[in-house]
N, C-alpha and C. Protein backbone atom coordinates (compact mmCIF):
# COMPACT_ATOMS: atom_id res chain seq x y z
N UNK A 1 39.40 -20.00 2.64
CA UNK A 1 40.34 -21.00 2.20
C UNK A 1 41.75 -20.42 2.28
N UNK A 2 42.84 -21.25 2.66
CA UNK A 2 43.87 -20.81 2.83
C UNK A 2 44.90 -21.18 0.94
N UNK A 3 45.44 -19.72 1.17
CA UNK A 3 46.21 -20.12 -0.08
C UNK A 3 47.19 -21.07 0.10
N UNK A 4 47.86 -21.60 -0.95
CA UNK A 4 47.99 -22.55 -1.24
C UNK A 4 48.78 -22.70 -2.58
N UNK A 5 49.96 -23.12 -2.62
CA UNK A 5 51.25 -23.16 -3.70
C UNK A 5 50.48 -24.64 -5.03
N UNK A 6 50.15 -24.27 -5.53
CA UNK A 6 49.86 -25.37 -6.68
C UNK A 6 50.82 -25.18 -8.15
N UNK A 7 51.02 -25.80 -8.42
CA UNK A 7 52.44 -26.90 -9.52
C UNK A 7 51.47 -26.99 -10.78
N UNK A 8 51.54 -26.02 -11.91
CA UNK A 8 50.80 -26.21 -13.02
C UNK A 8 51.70 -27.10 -13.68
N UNK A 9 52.03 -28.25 -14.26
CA UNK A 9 52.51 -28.91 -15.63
C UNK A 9 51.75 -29.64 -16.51
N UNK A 10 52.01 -28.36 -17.80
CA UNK A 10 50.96 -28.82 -18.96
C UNK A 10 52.18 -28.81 -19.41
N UNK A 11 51.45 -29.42 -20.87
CA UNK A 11 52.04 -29.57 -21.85
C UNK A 11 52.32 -28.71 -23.09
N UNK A 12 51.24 -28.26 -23.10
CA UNK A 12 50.96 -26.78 -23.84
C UNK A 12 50.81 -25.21 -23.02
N UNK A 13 51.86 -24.61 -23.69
CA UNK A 13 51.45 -22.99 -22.93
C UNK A 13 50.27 -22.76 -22.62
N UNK A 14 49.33 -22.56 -23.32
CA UNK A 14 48.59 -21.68 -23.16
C UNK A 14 47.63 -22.67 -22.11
N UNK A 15 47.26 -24.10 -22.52
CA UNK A 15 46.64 -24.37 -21.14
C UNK A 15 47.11 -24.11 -19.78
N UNK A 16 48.85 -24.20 -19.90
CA UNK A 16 49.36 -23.52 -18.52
C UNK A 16 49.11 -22.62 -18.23
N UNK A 17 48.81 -21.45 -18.95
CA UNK A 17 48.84 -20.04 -19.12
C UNK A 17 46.65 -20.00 -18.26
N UNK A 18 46.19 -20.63 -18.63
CA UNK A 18 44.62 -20.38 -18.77
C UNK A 18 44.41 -21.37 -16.91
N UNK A 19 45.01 -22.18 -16.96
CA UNK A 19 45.13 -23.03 -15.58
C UNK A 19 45.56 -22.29 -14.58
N UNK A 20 46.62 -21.57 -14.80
CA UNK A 20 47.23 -20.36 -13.76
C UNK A 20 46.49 -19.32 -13.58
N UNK A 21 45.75 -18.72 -14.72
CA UNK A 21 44.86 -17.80 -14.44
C UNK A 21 43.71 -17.83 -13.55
N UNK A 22 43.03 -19.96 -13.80
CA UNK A 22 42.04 -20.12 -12.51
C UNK A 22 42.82 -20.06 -11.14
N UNK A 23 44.06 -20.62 -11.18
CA UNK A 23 44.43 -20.32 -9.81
C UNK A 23 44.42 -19.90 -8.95
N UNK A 24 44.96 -18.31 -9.53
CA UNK A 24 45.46 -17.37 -9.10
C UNK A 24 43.72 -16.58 -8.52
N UNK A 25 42.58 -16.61 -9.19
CA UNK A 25 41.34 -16.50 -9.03
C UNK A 25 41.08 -17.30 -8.19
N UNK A 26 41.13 -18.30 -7.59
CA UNK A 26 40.75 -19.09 -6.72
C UNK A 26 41.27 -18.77 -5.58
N UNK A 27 42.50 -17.60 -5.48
CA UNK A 27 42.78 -17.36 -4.37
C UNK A 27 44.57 -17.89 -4.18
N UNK A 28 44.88 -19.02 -4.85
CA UNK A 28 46.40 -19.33 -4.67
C UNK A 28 47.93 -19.15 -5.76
N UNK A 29 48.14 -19.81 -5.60
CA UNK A 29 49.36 -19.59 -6.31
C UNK A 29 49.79 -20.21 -7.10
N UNK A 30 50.36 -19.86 -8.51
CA UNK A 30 50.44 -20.86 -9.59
C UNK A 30 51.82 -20.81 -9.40
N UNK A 31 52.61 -22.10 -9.43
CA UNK A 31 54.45 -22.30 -9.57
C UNK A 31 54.12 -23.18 -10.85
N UNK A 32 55.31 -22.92 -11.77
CA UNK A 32 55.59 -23.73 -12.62
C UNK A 32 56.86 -24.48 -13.10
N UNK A 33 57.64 -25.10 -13.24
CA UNK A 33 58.54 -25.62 -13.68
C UNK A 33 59.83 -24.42 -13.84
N UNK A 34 60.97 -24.19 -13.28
CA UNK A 34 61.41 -23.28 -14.38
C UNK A 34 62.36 -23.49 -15.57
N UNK A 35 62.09 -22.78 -16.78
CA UNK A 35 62.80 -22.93 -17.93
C UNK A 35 64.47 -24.36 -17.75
N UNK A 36 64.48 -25.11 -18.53
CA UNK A 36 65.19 -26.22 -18.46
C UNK A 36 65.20 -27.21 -16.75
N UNK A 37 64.04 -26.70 -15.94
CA UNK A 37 64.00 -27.69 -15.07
C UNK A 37 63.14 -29.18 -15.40
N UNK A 38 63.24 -30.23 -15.26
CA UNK A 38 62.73 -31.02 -15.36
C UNK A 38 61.39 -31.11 -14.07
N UNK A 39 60.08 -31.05 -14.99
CA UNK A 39 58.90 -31.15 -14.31
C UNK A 39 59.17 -31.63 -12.63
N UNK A 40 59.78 -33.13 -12.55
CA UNK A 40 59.66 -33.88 -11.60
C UNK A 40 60.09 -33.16 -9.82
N UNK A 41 61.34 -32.47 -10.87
CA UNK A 41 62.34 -31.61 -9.96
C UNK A 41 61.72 -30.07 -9.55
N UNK A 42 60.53 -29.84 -10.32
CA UNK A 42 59.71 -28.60 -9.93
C UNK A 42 58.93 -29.22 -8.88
N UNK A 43 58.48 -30.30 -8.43
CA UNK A 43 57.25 -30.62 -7.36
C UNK A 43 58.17 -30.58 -6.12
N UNK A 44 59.36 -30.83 -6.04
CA UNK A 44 59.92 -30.67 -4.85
C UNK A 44 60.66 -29.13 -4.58
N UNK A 45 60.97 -28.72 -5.81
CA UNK A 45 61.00 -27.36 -5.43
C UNK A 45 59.76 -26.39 -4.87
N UNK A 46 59.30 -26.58 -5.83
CA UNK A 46 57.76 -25.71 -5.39
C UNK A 46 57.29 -26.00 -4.11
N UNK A 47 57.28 -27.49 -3.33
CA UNK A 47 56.52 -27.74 -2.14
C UNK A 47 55.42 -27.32 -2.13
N UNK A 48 54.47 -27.68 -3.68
CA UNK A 48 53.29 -27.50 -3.66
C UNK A 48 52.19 -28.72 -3.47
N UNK A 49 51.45 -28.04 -2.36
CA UNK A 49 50.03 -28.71 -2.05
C UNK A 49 49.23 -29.60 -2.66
N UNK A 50 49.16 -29.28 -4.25
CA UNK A 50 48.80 -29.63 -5.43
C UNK A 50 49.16 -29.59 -6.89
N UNK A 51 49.31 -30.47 -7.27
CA UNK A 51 49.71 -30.59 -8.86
C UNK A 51 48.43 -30.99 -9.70
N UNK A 52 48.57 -29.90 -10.72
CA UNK A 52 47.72 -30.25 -11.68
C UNK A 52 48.76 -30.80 -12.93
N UNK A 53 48.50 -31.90 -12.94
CA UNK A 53 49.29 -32.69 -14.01
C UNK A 53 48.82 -33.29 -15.64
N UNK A 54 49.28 -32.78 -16.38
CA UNK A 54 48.87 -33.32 -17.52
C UNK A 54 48.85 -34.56 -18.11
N UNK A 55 48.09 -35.04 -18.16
CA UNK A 55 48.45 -36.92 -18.61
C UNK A 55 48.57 -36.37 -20.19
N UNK A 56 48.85 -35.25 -20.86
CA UNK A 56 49.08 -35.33 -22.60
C UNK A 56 50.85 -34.99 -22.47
N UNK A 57 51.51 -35.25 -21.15
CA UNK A 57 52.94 -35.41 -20.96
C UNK A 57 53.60 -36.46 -21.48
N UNK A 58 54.75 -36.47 -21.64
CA UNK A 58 55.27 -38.07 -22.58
C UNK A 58 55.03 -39.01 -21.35
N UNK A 59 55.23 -40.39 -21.69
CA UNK A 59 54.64 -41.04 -20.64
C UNK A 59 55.86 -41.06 -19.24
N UNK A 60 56.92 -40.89 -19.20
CA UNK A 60 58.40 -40.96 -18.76
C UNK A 60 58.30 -39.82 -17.86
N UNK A 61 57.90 -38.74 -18.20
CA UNK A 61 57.55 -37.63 -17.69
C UNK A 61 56.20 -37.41 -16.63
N UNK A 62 55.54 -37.60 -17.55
CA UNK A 62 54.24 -38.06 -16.63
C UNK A 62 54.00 -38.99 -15.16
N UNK A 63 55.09 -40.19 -15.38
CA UNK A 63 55.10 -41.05 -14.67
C UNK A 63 55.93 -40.62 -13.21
N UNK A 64 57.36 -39.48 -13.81
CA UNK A 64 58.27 -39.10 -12.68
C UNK A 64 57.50 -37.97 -11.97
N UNK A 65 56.46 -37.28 -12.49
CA UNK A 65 55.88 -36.27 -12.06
C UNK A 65 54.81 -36.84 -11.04
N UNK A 66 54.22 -37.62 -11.11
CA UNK A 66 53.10 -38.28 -11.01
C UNK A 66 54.04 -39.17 -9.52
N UNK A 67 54.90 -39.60 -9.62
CA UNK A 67 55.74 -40.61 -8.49
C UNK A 67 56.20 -39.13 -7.44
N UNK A 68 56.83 -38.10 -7.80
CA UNK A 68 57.38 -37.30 -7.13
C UNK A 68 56.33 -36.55 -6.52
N UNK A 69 55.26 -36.53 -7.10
CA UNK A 69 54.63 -35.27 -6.33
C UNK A 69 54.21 -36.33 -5.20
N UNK A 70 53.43 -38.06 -4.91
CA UNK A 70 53.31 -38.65 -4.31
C UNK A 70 54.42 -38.72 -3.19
N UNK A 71 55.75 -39.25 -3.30
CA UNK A 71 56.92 -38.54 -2.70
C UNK A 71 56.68 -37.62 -1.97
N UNK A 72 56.52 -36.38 -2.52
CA UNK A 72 56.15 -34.98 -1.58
C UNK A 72 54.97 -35.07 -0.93
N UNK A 73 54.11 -36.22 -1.01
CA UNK A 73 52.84 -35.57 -0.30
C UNK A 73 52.30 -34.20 -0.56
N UNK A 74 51.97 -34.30 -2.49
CA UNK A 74 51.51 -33.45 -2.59
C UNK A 74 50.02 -34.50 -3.71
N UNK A 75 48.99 -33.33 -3.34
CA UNK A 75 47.82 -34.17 -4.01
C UNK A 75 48.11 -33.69 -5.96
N UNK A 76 47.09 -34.46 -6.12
CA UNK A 76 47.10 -34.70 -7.68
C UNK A 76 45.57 -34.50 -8.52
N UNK A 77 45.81 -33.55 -9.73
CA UNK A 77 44.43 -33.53 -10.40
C UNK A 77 44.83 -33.61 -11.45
N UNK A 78 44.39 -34.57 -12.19
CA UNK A 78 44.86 -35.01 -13.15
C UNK A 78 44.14 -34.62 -15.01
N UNK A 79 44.49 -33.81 -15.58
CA UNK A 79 43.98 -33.16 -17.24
C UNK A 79 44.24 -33.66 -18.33
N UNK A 80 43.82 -33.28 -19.21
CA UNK A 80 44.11 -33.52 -20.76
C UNK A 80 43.31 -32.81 -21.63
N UNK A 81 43.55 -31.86 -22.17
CA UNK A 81 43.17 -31.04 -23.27
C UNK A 81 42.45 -31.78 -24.11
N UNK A 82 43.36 -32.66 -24.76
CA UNK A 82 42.61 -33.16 -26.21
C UNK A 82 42.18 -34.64 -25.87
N UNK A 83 42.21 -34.93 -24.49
CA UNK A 83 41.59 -36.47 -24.16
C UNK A 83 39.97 -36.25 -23.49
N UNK A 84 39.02 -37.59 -24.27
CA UNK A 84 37.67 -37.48 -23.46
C UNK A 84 37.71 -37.32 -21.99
N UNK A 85 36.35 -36.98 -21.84
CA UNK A 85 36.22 -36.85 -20.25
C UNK A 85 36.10 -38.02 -19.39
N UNK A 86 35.97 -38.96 -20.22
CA UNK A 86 35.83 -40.30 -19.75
C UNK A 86 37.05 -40.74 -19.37
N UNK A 87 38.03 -40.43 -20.78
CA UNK A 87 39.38 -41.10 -20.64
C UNK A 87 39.89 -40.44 -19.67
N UNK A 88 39.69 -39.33 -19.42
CA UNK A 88 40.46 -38.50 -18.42
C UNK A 88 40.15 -39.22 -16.93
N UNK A 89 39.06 -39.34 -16.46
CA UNK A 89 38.40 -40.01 -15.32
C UNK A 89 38.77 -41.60 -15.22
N UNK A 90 38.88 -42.34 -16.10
CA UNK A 90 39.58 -43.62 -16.13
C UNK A 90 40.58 -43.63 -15.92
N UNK A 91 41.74 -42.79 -16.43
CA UNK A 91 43.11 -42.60 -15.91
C UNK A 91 43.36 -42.49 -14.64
N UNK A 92 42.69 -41.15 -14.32
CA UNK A 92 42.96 -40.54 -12.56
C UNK A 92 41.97 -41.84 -11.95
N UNK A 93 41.04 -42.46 -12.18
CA UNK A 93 40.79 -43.86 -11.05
C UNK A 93 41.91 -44.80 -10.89
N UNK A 94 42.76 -45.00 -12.09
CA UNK A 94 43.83 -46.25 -11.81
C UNK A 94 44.45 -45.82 -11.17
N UNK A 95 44.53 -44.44 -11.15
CA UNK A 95 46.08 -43.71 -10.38
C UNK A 95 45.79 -43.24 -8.58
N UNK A 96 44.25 -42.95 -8.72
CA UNK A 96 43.70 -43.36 -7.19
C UNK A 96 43.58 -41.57 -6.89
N UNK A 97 43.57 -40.75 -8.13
CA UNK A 97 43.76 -39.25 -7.97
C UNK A 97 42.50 -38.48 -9.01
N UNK A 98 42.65 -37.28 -8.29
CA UNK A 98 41.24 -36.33 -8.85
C UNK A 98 41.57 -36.15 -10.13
N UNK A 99 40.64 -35.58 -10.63
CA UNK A 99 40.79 -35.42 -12.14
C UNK A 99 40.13 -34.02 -12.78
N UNK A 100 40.33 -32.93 -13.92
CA UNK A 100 39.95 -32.26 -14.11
C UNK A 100 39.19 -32.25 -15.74
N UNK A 101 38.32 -31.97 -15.83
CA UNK A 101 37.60 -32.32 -17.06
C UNK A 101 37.43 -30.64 -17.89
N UNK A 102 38.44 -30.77 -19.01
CA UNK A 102 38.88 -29.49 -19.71
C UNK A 102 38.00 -29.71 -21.11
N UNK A 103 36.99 -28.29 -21.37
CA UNK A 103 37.21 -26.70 -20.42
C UNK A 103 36.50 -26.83 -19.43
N UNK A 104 36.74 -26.21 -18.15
CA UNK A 104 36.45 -26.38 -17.12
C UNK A 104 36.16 -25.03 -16.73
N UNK A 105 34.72 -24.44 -16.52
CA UNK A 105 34.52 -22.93 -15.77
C UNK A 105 34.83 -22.73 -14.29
N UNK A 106 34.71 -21.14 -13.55
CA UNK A 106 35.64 -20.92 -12.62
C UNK A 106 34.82 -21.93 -11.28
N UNK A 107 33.87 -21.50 -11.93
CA UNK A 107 33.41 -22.41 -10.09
C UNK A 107 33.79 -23.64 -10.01
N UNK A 108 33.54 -24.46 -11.25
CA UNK A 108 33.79 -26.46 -10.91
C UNK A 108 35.15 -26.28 -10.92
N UNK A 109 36.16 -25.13 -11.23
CA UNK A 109 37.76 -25.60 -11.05
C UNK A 109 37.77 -25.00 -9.39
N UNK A 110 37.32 -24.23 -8.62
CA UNK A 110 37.40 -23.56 -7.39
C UNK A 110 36.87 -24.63 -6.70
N UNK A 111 35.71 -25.34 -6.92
CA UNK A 111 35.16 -25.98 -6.00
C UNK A 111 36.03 -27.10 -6.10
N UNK A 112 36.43 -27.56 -7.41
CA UNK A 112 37.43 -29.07 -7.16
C UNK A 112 39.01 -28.53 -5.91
N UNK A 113 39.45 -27.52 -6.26
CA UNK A 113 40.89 -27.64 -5.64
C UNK A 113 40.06 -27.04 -4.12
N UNK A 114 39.28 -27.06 -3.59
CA UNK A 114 38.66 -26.76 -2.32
C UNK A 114 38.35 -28.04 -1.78
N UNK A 115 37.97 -28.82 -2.90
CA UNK A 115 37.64 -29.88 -2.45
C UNK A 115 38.93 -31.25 -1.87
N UNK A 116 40.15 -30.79 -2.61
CA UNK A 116 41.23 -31.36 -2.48
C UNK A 116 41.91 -30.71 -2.03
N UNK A 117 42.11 -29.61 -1.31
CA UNK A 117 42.95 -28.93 -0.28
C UNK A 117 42.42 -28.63 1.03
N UNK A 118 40.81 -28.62 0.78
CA UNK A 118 40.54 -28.75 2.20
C UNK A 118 38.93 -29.70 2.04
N UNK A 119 39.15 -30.90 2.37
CA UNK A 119 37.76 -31.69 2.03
C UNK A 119 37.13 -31.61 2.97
N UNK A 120 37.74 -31.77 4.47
CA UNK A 120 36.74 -31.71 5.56
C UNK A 120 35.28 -30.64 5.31
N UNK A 121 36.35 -29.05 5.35
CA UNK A 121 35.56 -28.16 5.21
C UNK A 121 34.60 -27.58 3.81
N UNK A 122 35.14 -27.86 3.08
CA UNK A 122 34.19 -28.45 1.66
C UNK A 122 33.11 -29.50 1.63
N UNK A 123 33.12 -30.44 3.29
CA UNK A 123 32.60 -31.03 3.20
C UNK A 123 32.27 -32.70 2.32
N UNK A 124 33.77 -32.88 1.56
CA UNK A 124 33.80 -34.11 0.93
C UNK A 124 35.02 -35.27 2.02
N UNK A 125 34.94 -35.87 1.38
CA UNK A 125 36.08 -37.05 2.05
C UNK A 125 37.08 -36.94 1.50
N UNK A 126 38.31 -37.18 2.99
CA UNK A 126 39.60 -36.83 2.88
C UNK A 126 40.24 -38.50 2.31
N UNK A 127 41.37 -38.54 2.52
CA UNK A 127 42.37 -37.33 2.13
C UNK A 127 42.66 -36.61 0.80
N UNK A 128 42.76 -35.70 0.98
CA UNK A 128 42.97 -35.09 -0.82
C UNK A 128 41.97 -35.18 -1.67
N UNK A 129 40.48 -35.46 -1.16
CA UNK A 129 39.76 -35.21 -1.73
C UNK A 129 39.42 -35.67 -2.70
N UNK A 130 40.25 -37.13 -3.16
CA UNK A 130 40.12 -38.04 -4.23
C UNK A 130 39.23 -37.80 -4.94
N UNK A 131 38.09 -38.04 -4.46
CA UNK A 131 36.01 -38.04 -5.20
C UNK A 131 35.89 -36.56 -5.02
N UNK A 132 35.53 -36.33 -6.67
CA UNK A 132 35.22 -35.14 -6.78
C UNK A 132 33.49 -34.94 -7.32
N UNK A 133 33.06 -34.24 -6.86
CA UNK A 133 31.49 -34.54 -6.94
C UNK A 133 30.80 -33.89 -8.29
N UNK A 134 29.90 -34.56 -8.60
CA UNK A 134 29.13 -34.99 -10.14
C UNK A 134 28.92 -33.32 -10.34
N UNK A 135 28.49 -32.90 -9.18
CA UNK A 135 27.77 -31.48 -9.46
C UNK A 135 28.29 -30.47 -10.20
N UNK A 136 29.80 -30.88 -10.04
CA UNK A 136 30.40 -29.54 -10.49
C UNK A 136 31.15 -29.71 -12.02
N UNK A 137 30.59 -30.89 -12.38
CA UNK A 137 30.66 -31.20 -14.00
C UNK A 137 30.09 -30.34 -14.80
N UNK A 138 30.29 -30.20 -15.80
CA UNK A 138 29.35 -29.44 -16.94
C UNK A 138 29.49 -28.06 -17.20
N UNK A 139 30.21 -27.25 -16.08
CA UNK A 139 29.79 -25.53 -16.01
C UNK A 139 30.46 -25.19 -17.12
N UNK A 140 30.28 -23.78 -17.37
CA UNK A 140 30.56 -23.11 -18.56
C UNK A 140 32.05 -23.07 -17.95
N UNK A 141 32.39 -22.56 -19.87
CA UNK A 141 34.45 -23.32 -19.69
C UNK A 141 34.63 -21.95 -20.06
N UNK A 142 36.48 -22.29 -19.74
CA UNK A 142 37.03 -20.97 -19.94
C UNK A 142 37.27 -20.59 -21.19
């Protein structure tokens, strides 16, 4: 797998902090916002591949992050700490984007951003890998 610039914006440190750590294990690169940049204005700086975006962002925020990274043609996986896994998966369907179901262990987070950075060869359907597959639900979390 080729590395690959991915755009952590949480809401909380330490999930940023624990999200970057799968990253960086997966082989790519965690960019984050920097200090007084506005999220929206980090997806075009970064020119990252992928954003993992927090839907527990204010909604204003969420929404410019969520429009800009589309803008960039960059894909989208969409989290929430303290939201069900359901709610989380209902959200990212309206929005037409992957979704990450937190806590999430290393393989179902490796196999999802494999699956959305390179689906052909992962073997799922492009583009961006929208459908992320049942299998890799459940694994042990971080």
């Amino acid at each position: 797998m080729t590395n690959a610039d991915i755009l952590v914006v949480a809401e909380h440190p330490m999930i940023g902090a624990l999200l970057s750590a799968l990253v960086e294990l997966a082989g790519h690169r965690a960019r984050f916002p920097e200090p007084g940049e506005a999220p929206e204005a980090a997806v075009s700086r970064a020119r990252a591949r992928l954003v993992l975006l927090d839907f527990e962002l204010a909604a204003s925020a969420y929404d410019a992050v969520y429009q800009a990274a589309r803008a960039a043609g960059s894909a989208v996986l969409l989290f929430g700490s303290a939201l069900s896994s359901e709610d989380i998966e209902r959200m990212a369907a309206r929005r037409g984007v992957g979704w990450l179901d937190l806590p999430i262990g290393y393989n179902a987070f490796a196999s999802r951003v494999a699956g959305v950075l390179e689906p052909e060869a992962a073997g799922r359907p492009g583009p961006a890998g929208r459908r992320i597959p049942a299998e890799t639900r459940g694994e042990a979390s971080f």
